[in-house]
Protein backbone atom coordinates (compact mmCIF):
# COMPACT_ATOMS: atom_id res chain seq x y z
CA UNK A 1 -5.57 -8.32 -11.81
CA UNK A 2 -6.05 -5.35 -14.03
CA UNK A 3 -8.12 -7.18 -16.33
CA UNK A 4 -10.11 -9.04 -13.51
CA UNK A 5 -10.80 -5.42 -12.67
CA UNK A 6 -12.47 -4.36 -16.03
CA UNK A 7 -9.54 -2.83 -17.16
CA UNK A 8 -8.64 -3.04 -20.97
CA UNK A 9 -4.89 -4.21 -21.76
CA UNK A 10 -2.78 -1.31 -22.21
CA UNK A 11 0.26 -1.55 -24.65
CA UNK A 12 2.65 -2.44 -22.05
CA UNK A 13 2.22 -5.05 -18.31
CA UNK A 14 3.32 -1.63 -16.92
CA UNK A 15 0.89 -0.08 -17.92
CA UNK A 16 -1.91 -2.47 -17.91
CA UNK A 17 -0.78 -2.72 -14.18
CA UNK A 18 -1.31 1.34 -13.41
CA UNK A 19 -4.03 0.97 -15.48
CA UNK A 20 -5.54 -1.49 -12.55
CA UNK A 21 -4.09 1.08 -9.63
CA UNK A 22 -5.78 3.65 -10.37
CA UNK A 23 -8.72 1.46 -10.95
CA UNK A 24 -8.81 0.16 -7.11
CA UNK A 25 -8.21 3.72 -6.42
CA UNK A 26 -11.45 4.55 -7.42
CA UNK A 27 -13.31 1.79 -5.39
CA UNK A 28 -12.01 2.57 -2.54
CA UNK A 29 -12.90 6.45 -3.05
CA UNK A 30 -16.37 4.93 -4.03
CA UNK A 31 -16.98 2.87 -0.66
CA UNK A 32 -15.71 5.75 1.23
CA UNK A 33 -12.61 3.87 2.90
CA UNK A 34 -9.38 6.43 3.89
CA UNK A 35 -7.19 5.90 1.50
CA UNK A 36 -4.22 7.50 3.73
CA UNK A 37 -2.42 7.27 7.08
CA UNK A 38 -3.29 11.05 7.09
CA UNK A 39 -6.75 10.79 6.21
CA UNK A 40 -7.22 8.71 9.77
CA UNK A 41 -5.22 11.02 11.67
CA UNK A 42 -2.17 9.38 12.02
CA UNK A 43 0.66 11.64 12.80
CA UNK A 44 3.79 11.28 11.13
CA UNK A 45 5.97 11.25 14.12
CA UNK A 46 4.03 8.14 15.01
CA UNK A 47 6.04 6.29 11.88
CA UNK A 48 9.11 5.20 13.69
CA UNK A 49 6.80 3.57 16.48
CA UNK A 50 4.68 1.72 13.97
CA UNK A 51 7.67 0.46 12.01
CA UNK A 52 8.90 -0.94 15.15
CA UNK A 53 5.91 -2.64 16.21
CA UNK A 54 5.38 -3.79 12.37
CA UNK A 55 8.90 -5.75 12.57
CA UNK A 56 6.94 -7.74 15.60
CA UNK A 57 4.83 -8.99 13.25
CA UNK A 58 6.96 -12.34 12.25
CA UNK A 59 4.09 -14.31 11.05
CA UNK A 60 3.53 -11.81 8.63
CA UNK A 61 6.68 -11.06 7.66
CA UNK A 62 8.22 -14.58 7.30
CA UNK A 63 5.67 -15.16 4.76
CA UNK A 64 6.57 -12.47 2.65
CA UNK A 65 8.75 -13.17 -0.56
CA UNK A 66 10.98 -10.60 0.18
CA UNK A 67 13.14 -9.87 3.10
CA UNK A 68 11.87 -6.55 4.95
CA UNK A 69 13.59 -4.09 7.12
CA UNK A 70 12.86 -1.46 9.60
CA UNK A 71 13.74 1.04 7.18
CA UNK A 72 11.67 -0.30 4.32
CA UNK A 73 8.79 -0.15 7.10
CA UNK A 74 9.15 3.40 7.75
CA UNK A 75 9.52 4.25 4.03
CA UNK A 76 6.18 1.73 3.59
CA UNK A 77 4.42 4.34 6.05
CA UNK A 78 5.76 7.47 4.82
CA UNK A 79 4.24 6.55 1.31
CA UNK A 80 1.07 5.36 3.01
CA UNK A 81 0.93 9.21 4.88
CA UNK A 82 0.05 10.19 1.38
């Protein structure tokens, strides 16, 4: 994806990976989109609701390769607060 991106391989996938964060970083900063849960005003306390509802969400999350909980939900958000 990295590469699709315009990125140039790094020495490492690792790297060539970050390499391609940091790169949709910076078109999302350039189209003006929040890139945090804090930058739309979404209170932290708010997290434990959201992770709740999230786990409601079985279409979505019985298509994901790997099993989910309601902890790795509220961790998901907590990182997204930024």
């Amino acid at each position: 994806m990295a590469i699709a991106l315009g990125c140039e391989r790094q020495a490492d996938d690792a790297a060539t990976a970050a390499a391609g964060v940091e790169r949709i970083k910076a078109i999302i900063k350039a189209c003006g989109i929040p890139l945090t849960l804090k930058e739309v005003n979404v209170p932290e306390g708010a997290i434990p609701q959201m992770a709740t509802d999230a786990m409601k969400v079985q279409r979505l999350l019985k298509n994901n390769p790997r099993d989910i909980s309601e902890q790795d939900a509220i961790a998901i958000y907590k990182a997204a607060m930024g």
